[in-house]
C-alpha atoms as a PDB file:
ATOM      1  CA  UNK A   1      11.098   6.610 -13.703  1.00  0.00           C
ATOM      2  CA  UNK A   2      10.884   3.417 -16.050  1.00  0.00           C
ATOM      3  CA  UNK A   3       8.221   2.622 -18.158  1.00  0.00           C
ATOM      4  CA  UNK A   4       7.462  -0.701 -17.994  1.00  0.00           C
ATOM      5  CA  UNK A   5       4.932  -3.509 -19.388  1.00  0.00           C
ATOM      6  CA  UNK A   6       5.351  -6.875 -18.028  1.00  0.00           C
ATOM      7  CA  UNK A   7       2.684  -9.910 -19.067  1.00  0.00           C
ATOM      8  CA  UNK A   8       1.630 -12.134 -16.669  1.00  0.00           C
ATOM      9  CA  UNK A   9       4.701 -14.018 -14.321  1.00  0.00           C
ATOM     10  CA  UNK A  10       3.652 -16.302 -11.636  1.00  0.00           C
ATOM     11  CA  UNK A  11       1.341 -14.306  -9.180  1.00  0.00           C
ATOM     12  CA  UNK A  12       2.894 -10.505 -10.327  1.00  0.00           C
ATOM     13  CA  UNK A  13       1.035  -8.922 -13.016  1.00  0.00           C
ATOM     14  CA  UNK A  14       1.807  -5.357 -14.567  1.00  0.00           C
ATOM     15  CA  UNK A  15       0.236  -3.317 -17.024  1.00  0.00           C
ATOM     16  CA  UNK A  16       1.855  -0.347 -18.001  1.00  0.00           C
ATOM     17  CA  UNK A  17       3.078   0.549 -14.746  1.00  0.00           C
ATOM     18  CA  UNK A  18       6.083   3.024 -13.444  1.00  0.00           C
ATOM     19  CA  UNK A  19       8.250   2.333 -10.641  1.00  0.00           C
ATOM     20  CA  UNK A  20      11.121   4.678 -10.108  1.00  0.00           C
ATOM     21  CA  UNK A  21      14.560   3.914  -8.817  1.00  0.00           C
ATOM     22  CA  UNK A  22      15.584   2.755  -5.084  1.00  0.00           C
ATOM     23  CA  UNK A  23      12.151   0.796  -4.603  1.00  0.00           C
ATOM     24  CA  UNK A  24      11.915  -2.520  -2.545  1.00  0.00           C
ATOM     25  CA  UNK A  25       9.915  -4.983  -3.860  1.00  0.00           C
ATOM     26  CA  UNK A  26       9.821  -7.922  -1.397  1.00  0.00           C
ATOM     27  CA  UNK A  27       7.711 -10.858  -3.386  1.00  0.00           C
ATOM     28  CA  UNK A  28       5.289 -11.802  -6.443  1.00  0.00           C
ATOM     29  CA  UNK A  29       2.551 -11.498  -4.504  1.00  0.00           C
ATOM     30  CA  UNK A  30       2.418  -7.712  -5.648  1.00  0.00           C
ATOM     31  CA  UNK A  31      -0.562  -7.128  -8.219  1.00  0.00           C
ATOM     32  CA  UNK A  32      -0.454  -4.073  -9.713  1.00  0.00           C
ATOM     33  CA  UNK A  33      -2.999  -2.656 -12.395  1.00  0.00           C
ATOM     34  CA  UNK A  34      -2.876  -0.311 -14.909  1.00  0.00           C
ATOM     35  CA  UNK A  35      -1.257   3.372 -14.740  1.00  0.00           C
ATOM     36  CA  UNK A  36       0.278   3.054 -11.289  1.00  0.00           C
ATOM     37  CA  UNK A  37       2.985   4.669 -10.043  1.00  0.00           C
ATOM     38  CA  UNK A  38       5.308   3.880  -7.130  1.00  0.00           C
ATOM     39  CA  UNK A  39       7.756   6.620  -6.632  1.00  0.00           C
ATOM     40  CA  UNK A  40      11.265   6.793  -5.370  1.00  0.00           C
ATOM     41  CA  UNK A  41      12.552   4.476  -1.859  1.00  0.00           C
ATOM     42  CA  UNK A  42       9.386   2.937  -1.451  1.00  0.00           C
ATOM     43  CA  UNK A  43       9.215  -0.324   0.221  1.00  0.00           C
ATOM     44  CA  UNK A  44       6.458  -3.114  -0.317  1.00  0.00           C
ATOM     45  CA  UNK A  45       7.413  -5.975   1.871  1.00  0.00           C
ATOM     46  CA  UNK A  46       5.238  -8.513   0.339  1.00  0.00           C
ATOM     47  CA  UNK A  47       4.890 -11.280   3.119  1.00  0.00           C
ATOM     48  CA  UNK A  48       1.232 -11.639   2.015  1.00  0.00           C
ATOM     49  CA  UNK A  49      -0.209 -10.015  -1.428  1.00  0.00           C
ATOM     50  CA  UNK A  50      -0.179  -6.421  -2.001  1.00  0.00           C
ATOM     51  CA  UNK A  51      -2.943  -5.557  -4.401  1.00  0.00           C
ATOM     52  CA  UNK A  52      -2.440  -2.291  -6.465  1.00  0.00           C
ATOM     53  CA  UNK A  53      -5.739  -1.540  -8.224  1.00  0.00           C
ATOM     54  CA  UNK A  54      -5.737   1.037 -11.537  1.00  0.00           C
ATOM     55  CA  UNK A  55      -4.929   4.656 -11.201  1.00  0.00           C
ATOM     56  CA  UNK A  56      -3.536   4.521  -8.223  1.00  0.00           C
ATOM     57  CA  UNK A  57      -0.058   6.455  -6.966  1.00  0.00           C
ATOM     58  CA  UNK A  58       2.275   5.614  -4.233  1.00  0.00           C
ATOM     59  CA  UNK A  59       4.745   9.117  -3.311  1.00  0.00           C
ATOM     60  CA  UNK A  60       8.220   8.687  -2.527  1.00  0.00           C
ATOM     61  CA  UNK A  61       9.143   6.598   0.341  1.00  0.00           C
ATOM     62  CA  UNK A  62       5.620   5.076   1.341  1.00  0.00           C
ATOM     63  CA  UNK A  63       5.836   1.913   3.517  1.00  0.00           C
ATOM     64  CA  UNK A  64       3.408  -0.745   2.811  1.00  0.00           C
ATOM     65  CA  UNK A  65       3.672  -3.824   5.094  1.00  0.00           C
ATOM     66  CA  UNK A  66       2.350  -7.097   4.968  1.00  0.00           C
ATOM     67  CA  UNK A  67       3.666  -8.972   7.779  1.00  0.00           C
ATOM     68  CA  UNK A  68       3.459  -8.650  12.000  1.00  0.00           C
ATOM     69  CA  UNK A  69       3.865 -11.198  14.686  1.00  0.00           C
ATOM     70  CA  UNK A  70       1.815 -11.922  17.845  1.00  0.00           C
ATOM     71  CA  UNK A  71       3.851 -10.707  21.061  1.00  0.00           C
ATOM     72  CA  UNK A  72       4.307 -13.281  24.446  1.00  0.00           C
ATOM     73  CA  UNK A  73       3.117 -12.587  27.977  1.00  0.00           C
ATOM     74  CA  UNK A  74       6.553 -12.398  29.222  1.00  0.00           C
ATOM     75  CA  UNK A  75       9.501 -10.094  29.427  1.00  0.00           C
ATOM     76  CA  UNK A  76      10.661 -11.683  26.521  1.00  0.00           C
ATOM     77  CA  UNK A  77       8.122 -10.932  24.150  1.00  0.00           C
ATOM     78  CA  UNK A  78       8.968 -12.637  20.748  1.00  0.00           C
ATOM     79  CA  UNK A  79      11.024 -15.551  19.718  1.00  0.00           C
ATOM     80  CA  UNK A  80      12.326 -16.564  16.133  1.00  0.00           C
ATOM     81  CA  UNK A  81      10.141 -20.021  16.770  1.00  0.00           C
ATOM     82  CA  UNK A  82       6.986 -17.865  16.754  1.00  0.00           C
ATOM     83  CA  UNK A  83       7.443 -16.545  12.864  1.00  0.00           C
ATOM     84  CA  UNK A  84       5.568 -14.229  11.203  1.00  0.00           C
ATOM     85  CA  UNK A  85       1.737 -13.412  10.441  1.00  0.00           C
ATOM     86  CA  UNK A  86       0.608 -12.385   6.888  1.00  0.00           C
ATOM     87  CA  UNK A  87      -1.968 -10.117   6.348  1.00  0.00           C
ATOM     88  CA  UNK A  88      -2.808  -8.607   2.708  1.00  0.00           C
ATOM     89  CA  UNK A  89      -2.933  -4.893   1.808  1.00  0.00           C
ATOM     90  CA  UNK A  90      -5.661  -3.720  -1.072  1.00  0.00           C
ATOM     91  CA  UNK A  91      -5.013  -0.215  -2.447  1.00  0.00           C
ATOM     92  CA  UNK A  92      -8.286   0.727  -4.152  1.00  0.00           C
ATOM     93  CA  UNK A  93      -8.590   2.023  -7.530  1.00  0.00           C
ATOM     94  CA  UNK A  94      -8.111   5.781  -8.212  1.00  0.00           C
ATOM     95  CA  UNK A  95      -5.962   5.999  -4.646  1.00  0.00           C
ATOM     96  CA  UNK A  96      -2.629   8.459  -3.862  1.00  0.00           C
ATOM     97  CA  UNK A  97      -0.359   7.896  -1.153  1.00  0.00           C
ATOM     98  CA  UNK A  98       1.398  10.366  -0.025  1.00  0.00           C
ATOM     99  CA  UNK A  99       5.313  10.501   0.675  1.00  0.00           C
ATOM    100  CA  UNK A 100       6.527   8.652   3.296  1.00  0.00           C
ATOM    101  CA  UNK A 101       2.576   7.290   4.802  1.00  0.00           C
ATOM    102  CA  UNK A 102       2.655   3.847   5.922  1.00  0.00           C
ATOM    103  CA  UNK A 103       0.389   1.351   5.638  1.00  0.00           C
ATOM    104  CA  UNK A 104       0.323  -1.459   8.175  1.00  0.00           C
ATOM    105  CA  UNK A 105      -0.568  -5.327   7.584  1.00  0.00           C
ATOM    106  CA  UNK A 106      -4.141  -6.074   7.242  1.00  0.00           C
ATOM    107  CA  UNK A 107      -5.248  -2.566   5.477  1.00  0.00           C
ATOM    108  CA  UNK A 108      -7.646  -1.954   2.551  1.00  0.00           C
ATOM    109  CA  UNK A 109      -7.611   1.667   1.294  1.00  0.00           C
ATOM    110  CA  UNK A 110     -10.576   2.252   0.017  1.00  0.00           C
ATOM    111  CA  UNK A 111     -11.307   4.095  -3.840  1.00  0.00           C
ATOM    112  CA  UNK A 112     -10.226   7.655  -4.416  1.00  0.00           C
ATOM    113  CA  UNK A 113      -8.809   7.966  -0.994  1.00  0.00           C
ATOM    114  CA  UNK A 114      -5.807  10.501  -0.389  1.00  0.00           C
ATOM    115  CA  UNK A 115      -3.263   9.466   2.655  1.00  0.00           C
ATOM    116  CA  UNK A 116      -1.124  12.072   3.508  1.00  0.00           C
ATOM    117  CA  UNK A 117       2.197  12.709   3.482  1.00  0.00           C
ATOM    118  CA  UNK A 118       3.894  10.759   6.686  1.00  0.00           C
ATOM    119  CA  UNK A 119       0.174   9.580   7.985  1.00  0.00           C
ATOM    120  CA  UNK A 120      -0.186   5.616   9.310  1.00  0.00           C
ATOM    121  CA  UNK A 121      -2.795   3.975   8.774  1.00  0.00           C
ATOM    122  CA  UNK A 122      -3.750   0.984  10.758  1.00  0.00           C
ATOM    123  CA  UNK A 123      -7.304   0.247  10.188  1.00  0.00           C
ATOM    124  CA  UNK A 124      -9.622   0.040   6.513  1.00  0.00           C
ATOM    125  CA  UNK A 125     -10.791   3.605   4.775  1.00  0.00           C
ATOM    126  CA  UNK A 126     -13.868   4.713   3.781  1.00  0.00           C
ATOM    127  CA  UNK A 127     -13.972   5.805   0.245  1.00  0.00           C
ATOM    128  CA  UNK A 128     -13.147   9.233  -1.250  1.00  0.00           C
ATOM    129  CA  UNK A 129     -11.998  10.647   1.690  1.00  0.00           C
ATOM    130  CA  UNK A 130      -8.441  12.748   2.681  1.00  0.00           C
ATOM    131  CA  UNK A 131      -7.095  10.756   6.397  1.00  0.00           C
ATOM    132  CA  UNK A 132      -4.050  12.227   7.914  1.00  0.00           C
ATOM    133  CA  UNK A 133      -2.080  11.671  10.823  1.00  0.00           C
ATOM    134  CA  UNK A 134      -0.779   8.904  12.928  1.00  0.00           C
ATOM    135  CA  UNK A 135      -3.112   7.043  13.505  1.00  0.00           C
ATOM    136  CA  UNK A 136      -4.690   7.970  10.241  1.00  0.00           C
ATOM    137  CA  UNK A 137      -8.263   9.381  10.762  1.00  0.00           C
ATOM    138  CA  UNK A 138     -10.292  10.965   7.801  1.00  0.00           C
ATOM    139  CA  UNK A 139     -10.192  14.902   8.113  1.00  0.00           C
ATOM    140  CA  UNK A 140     -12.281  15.507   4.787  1.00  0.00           C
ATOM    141  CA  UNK A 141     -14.668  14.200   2.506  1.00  0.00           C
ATOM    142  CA  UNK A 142     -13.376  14.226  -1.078  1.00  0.00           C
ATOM    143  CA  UNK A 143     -15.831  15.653  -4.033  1.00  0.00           C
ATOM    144  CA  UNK A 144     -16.337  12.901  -6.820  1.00  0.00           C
ATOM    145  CA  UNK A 145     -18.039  14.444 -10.130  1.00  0.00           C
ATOM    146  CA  UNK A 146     -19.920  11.605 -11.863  1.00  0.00           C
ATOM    147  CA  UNK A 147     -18.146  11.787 -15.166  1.00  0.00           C
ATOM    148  CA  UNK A 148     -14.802  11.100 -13.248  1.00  0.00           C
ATOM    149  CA  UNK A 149     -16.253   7.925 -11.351  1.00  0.00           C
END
């Protein structure tokens, strides 16, 4: 992984952040804070803003979309005419992502929140809490000390 400090550039800004090799970073509209990591082949399509908030860790290969369409009522269910609908993604502070989880358009993960490995999740978290499986659904409530909060 790289170490990297960038100042602010257009809508991007990164403070002391890693990203390792092979990731996809689709726009400036990604916001990440301080001491975040996003590991090896992941992919943040950035159709709408991705917002990264401190402390938080993205595993290798997590997904993180931004952007859907709206289906027809017909056989032929989508046209190039019809585009594409942006919906931001908010990755609370203190969050870890685990390899290959994706999260899909429209999603805030909520703080100190673990997804895990391969889950999807398709609707807002609840804080400190493990959710696994597709669709993600929270199988545990995480412990939070107060000198940690």
């Amino acid at each position: 992984m790289k170490e990297n400090r960038i100042e602010q550039s257009e809508n991007l800004y990164c403070n002391l952040y890693r990203i390792a090799e092979n990731v996809y970073l689709g726009s400036n509209k990604i916001v990440m804070g301080k001491d975040t990591a996003v590991n090896v082949g992941s992919f943040l399509d950035g159709n709408a803003p991705i917002i990264i908030e401190d402390y938080v860790r993205l595993g290798p290969y997590v997904k993180i979309l931004t952007g859907t369409h709206h289906y027809r009522h017909s056989v032929i269910r989508r046209r190039k005419e019809d585009g594409t609908v942006a919906k931001k993604v908010i990755i609370k502070k203190g969050s870890w992502i685990g390899m290959g989880a994706i999260i899909m358009p429209g999603v805030t993960i909520a703080e100190g929140c673990i997804i895990a490995a391969g889950a999807v999740v398709i609707k807002d978290t609840e804080p400190n809490g493990l959710y696994a499986g597709n669709p993600a659904k929270r199988v545990k409530d995480l412990p939070v000390t107060e000198d940690e909060a």
